[in-house]
N, C-alpha and C. Protein backbone atom coordinates (compact mmCIF):
# COMPACT_ATOMS: atom_id res chain seq x y z
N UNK A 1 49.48 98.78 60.88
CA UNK A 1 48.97 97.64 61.61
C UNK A 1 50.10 96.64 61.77
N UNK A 2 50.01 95.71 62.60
CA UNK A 2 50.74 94.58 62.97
C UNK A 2 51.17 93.91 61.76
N UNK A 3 52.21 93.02 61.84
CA UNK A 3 52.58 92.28 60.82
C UNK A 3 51.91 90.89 61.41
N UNK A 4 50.70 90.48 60.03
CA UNK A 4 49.92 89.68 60.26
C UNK A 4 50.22 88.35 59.91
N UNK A 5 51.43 88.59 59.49
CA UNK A 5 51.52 87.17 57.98
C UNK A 5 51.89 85.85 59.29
N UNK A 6 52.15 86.12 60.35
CA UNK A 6 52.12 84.52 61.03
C UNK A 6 50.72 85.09 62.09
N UNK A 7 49.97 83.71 61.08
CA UNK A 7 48.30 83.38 61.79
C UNK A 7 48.13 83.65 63.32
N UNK A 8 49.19 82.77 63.73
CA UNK A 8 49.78 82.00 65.49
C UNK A 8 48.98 83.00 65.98
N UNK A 9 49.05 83.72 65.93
CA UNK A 9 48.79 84.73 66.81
C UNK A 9 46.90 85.09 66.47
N UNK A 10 46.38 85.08 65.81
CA UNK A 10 45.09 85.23 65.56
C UNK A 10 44.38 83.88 64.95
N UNK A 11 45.03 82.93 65.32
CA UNK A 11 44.11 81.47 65.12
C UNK A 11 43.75 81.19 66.88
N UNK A 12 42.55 80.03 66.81
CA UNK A 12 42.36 79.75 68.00
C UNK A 12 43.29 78.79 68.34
N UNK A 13 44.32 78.66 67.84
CA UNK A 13 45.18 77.32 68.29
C UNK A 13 44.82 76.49 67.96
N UNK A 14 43.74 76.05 66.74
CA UNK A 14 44.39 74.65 66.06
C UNK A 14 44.75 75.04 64.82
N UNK A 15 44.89 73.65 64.25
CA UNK A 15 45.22 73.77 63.16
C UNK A 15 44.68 73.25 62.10
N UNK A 16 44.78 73.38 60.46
CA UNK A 16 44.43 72.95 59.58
C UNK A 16 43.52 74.07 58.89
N UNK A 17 42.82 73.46 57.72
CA UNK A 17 41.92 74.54 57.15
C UNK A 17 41.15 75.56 58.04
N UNK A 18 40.28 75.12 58.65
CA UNK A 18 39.52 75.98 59.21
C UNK A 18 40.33 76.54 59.91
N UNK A 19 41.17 76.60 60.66
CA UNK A 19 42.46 77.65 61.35
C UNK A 19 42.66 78.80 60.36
N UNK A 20 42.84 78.30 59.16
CA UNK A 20 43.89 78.84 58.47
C UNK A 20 42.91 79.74 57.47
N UNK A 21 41.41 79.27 57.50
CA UNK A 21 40.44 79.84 56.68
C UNK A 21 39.84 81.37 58.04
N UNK A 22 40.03 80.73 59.46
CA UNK A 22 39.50 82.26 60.14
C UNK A 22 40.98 82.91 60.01
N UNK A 23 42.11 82.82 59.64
CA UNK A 23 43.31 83.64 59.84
C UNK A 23 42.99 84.70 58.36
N UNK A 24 42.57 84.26 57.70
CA UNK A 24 42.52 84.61 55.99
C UNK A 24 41.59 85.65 56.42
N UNK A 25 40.28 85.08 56.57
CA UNK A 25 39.27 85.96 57.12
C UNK A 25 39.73 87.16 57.63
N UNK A 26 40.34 87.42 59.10
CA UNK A 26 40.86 88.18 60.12
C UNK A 26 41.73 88.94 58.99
N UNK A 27 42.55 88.59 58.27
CA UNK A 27 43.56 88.99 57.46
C UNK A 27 42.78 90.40 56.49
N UNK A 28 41.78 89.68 55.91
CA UNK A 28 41.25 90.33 54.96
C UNK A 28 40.32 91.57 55.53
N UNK A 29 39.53 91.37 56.78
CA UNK A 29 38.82 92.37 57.14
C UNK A 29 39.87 93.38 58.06
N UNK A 30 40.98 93.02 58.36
CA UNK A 30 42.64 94.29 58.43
C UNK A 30 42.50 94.36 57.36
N UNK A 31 42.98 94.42 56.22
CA UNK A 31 43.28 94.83 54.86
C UNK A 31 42.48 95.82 54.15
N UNK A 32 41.04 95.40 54.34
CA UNK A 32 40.12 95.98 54.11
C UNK A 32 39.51 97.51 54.99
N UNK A 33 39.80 97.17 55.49
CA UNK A 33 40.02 98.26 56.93
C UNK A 33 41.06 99.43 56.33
N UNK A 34 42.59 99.18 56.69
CA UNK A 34 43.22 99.96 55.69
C UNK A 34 43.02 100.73 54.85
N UNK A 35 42.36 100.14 53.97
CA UNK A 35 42.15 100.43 52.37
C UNK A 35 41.01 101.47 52.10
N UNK A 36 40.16 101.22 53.33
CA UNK A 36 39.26 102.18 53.26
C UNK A 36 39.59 103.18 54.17
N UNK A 37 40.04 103.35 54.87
CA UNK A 37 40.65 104.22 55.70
C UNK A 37 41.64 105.22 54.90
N UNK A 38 42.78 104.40 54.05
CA UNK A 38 43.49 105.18 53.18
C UNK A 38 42.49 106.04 51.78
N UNK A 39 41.16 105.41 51.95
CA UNK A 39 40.85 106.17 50.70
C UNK A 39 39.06 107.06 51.82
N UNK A 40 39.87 107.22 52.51
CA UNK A 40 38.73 108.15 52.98
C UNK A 40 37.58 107.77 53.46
N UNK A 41 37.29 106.56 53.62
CA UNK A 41 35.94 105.86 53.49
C UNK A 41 35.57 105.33 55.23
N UNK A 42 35.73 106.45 56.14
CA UNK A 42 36.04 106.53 57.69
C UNK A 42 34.50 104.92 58.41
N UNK A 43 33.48 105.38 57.98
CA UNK A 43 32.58 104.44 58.22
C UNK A 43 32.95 102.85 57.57
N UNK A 44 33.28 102.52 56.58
CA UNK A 44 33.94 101.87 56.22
C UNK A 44 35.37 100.54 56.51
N UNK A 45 36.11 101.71 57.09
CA UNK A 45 37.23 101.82 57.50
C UNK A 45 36.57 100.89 59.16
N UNK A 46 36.13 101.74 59.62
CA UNK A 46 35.28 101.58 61.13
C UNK A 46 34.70 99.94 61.31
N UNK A 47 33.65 99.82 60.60
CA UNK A 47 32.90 98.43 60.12
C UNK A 47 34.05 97.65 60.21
N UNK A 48 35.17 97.44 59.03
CA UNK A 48 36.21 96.55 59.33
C UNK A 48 37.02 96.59 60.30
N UNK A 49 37.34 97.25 60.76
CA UNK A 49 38.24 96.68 62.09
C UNK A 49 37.33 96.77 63.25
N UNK A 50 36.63 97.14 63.19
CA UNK A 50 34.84 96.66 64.51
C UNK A 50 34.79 95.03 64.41
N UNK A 51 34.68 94.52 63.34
CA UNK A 51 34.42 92.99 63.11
C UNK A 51 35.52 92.36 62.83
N UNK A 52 36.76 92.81 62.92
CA UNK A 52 38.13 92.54 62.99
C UNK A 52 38.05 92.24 64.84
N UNK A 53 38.06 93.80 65.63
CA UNK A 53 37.91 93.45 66.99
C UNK A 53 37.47 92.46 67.49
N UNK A 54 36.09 92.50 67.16
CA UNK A 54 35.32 91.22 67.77
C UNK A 54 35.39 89.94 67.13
N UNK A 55 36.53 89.74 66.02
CA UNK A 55 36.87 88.33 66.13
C UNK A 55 37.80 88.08 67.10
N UNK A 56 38.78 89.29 67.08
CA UNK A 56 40.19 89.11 67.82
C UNK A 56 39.47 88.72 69.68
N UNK A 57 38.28 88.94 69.76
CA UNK A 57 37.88 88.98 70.95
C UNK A 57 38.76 89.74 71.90
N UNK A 58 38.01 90.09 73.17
CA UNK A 58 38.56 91.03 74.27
C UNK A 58 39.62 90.10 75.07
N UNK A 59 40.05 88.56 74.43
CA UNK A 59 41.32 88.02 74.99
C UNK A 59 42.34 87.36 73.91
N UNK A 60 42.12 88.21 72.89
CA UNK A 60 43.00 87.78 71.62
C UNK A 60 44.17 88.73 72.37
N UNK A 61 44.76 88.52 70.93
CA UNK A 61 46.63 88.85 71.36
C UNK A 61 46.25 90.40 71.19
N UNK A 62 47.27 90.66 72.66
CA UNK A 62 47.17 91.66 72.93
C UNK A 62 47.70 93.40 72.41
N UNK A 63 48.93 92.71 71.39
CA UNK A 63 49.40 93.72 70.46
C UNK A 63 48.75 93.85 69.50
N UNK A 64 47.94 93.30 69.18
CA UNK A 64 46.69 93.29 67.61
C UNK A 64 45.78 94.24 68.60
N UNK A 65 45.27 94.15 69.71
CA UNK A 65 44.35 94.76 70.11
C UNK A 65 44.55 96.21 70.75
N UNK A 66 45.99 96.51 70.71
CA UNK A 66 46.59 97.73 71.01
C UNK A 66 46.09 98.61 69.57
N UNK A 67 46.71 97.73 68.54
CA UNK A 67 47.21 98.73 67.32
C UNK A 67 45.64 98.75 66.94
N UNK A 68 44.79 98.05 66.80
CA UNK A 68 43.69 97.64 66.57
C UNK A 68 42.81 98.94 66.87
N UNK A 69 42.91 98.91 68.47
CA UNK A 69 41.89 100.03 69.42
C UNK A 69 42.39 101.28 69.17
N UNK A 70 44.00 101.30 68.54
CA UNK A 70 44.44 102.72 68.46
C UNK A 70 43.86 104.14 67.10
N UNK A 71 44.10 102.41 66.14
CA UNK A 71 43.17 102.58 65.01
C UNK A 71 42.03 103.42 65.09
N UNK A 72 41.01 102.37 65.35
CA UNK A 72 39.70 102.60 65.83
C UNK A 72 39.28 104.24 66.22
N UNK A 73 39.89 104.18 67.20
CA UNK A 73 39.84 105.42 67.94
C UNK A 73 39.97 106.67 67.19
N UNK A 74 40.82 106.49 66.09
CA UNK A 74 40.89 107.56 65.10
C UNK A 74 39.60 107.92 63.97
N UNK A 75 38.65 106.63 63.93
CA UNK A 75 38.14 106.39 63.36
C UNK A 75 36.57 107.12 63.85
N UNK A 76 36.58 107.20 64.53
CA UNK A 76 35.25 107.58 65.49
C UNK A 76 34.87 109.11 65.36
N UNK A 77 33.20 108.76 65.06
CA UNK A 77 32.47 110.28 64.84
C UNK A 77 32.70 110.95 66.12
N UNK A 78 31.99 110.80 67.17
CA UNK A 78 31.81 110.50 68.55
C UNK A 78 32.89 110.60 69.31
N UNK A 79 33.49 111.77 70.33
CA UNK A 79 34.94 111.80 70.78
C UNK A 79 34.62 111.24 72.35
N UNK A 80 33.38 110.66 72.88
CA UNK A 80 33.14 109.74 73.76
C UNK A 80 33.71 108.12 72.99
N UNK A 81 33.47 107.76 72.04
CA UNK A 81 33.48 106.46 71.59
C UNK A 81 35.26 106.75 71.12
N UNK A 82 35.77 108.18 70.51
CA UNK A 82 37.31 107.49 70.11
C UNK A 82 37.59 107.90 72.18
N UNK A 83 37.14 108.49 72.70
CA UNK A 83 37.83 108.14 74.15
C UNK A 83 38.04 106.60 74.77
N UNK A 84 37.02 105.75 74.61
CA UNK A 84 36.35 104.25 74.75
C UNK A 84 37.62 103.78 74.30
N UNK A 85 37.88 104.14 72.72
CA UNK A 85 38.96 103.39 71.85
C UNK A 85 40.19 103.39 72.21
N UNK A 86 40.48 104.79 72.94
CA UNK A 86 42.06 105.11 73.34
C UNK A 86 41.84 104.53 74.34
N UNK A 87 41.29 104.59 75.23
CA UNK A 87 41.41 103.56 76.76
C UNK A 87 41.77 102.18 76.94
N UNK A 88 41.20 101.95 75.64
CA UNK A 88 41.35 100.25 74.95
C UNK A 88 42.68 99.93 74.93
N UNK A 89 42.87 101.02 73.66
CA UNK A 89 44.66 100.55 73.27
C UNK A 89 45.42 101.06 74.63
N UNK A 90 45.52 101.94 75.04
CA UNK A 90 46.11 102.33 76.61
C UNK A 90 45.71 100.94 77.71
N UNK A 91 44.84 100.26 77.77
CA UNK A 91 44.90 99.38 78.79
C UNK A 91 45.39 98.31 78.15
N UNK A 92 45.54 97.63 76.66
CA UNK A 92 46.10 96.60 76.12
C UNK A 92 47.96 96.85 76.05
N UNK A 93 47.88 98.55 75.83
CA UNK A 93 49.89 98.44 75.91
C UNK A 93 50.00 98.11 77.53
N UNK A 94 49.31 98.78 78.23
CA UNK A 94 49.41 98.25 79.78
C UNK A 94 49.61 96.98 79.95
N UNK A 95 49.60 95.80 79.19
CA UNK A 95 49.25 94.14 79.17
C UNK A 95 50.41 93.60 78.52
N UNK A 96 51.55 94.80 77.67
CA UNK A 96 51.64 94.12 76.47
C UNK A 96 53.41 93.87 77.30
N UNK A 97 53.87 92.67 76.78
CA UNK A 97 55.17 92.90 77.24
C UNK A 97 56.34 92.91 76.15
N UNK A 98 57.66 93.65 76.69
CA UNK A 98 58.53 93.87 75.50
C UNK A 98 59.07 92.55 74.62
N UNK A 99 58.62 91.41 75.22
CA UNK A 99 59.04 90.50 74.24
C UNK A 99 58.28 90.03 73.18
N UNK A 100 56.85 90.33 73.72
CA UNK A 100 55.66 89.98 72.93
C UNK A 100 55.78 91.43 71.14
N UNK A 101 55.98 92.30 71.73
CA UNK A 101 56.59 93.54 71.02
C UNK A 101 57.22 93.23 69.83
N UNK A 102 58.63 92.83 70.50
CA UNK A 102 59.35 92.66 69.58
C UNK A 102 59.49 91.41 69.06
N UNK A 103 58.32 90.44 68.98
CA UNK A 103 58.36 90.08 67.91
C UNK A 103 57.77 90.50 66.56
N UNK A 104 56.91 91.48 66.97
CA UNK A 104 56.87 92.54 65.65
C UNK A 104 58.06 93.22 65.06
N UNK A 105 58.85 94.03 65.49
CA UNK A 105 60.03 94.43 65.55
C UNK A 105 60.87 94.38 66.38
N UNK A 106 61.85 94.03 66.26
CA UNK A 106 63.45 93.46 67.26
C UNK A 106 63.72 94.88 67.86
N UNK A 107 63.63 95.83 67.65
CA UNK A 107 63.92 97.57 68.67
C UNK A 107 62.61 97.96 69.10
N UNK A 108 61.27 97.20 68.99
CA UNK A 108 60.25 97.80 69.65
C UNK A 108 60.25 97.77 70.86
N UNK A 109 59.71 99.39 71.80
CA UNK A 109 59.73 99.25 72.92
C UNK A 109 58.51 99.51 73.02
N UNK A 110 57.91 98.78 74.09
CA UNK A 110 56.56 99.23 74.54
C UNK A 110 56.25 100.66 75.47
N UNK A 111 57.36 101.04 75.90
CA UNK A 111 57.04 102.52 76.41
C UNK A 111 56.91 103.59 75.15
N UNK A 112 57.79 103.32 74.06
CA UNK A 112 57.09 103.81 72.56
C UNK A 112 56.15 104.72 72.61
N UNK A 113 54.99 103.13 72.78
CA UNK A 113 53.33 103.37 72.77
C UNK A 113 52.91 104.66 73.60
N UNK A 114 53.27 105.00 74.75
CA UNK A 114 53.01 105.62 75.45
C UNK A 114 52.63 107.27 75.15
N UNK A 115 53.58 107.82 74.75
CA UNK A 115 53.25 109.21 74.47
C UNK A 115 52.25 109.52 73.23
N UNK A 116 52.41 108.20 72.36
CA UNK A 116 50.97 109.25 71.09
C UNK A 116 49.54 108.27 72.11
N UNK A 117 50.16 106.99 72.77
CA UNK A 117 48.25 107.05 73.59
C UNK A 117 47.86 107.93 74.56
N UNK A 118 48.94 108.92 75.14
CA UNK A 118 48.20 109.39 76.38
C UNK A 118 48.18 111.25 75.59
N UNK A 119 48.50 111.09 74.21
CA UNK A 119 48.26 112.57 73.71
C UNK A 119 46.95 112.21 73.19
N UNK A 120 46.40 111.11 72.49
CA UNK A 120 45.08 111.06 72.03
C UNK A 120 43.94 110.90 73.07
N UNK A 121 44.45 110.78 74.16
CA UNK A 121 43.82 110.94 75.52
C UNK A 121 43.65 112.55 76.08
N UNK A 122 44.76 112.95 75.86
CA UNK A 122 44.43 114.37 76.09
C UNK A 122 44.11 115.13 75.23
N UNK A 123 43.94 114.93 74.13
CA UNK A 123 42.87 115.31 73.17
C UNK A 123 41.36 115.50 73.40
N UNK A 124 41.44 114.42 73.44
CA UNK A 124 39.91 113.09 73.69
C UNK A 124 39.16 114.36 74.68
N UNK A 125 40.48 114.22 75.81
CA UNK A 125 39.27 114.71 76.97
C UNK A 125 39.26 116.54 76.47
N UNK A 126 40.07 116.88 76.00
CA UNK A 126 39.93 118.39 75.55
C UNK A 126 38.59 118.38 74.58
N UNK A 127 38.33 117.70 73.65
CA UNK A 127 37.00 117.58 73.05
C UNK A 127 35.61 117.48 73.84
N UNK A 128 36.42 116.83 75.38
CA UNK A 128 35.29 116.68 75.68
C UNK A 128 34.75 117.98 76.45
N UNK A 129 35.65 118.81 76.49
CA UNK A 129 35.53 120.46 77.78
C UNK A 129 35.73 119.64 78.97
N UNK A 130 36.82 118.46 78.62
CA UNK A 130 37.29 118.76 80.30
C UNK A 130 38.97 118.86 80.54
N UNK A 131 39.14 120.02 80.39
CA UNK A 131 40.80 120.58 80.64
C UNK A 131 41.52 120.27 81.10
N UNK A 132 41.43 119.53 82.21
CA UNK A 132 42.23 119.92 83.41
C UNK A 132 42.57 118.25 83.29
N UNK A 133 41.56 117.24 82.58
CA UNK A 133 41.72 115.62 82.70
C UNK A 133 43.03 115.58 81.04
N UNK A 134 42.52 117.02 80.54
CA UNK A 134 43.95 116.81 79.41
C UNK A 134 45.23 117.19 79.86
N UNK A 135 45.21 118.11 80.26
CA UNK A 135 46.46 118.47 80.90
C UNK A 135 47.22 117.26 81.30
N UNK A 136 46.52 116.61 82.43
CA UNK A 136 47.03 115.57 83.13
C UNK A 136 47.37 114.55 82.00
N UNK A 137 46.80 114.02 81.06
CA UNK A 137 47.33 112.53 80.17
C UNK A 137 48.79 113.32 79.45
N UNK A 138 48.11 114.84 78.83
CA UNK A 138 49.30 115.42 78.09
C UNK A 138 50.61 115.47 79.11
N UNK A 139 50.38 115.56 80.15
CA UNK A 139 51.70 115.32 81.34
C UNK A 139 52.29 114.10 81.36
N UNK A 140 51.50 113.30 80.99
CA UNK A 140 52.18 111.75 81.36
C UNK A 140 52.14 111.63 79.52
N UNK A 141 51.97 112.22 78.46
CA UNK A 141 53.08 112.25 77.12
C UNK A 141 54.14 112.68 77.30
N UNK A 142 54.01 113.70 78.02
CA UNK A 142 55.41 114.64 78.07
C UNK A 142 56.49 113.63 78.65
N UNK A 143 56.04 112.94 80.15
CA UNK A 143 57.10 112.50 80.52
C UNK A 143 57.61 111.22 79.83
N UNK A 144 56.65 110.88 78.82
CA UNK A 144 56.95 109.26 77.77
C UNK A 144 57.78 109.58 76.64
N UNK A 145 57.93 110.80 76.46
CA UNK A 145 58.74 111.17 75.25
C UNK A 145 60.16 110.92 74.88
N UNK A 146 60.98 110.62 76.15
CA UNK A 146 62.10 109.95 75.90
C UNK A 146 62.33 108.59 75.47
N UNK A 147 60.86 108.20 75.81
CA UNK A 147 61.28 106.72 75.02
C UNK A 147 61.01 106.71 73.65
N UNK A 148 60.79 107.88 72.86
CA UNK A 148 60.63 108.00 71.41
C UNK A 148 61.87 108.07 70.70
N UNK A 149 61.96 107.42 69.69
CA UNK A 149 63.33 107.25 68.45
C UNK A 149 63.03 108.24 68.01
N UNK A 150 64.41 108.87 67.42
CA UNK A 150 64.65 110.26 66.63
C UNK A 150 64.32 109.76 65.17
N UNK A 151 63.39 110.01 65.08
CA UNK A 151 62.91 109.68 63.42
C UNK A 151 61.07 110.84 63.08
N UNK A 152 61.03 110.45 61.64
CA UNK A 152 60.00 111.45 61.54
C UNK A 152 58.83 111.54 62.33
N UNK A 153 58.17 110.08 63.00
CA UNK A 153 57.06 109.89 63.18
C UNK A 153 57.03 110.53 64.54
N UNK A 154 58.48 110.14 65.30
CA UNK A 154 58.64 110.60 66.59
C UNK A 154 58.59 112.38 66.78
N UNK A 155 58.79 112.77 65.97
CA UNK A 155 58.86 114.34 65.57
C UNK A 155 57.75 114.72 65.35
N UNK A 156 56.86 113.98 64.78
CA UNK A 156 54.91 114.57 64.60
C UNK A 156 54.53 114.47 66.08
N UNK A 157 54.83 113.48 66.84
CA UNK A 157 54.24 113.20 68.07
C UNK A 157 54.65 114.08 68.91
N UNK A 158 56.05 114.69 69.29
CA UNK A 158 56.65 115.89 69.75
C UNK A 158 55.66 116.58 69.21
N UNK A 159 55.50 117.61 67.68
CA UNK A 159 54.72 118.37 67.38
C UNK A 159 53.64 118.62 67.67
N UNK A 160 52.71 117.46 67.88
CA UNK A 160 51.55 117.04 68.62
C UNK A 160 51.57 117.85 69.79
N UNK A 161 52.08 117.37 70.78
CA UNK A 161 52.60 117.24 72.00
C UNK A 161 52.95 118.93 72.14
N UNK A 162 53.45 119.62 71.71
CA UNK A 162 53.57 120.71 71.76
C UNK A 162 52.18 121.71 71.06
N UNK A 163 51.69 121.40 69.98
CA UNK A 163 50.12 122.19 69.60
C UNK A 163 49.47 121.58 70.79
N UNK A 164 48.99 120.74 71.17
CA UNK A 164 48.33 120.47 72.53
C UNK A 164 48.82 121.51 73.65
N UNK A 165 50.10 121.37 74.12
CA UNK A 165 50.27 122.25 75.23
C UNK A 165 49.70 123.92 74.96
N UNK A 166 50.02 123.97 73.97
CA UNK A 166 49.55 125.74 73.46
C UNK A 166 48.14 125.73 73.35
N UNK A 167 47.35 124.82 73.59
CA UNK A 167 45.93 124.58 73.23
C UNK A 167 45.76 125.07 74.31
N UNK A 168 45.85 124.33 75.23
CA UNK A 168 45.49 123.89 76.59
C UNK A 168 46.19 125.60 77.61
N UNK A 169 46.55 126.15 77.30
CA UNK A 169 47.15 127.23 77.97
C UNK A 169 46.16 128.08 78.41
């Protein structure tokens, strides 16, 4: 998840206690989210960043609501509802710009995002028996893959990206 520790970004713009008491809040139901997620607890996991979302509202900051919906989406019984979720985070990186980015990290690129949202898209729609709508997102991973850093995570998403294509054959 995002690096939460400056509020700015998930307060309504004022200030003082109550600012600083919904940032804590917001803080804790991410955390909590996490925690159950890391220990298996998927419904759990779900609940908190559901009521995480809907504080961040559908015009909070838009990189919380990327990583947020990307989350989510993983989270879901229902491969209609993680489809809902990936569309989310796919239309919020659509919003998001590289400066807003990197103030999470100084080398983040927002084309990054691109290849693991449009592989959980072509997933999504392979769950759903419709082939031919995976093919197509897994096409537009394929062509996002150069904007991936040579590191491990970028190498699962390649891997990905390749068990998908052999799926789909």
């Amino acid at each position: 998840m995002s690096d939460l520790s400056n509020g700015s970004d998930l307060s309504d713009g004022s200030d003082g206690p109550a600012a600083d008491d919904r940032v804590l809040a917001r803080l804790t139901l991410g955390l909590e989210g996490v925690e159950a997620a890391q220990r298996g607890r998927t419904a759990q996991a779900r609940e908190s960043f559901e009521r995480l979302w809907d504080a961040l509202g559908e015009h909070g900051d838009v990189f919380h609501r990327c990583v947020l919906a990307h989350y989510l989406a993983d989270l879901q019984d229902d491969p209609r509802a993680e489809l809902e979720w990936d569309c989310r985070a796919l239309e919020a990186a659509d919003s998001l710009t590289a400066e807003r980015a990197q103030t999470y990290a100084s080398a983040l690129q927002v084309r990054a995002f691109y290849p693991s949202l449009h592989l959980n898209l072509a997933s999504d729609q392979l769950k759903l028996g419709e082939p031919e709508r995976a093919r197509e997102q897994l096409e537009r991973a394929v062509r996002s893959l150069d904007a991936l850093p040579e590191d491990a995570y970028s190498a699962s998403i390649r891997a990905a990206v390749d068990e998908l294509r052999r799926r789909l054959r």
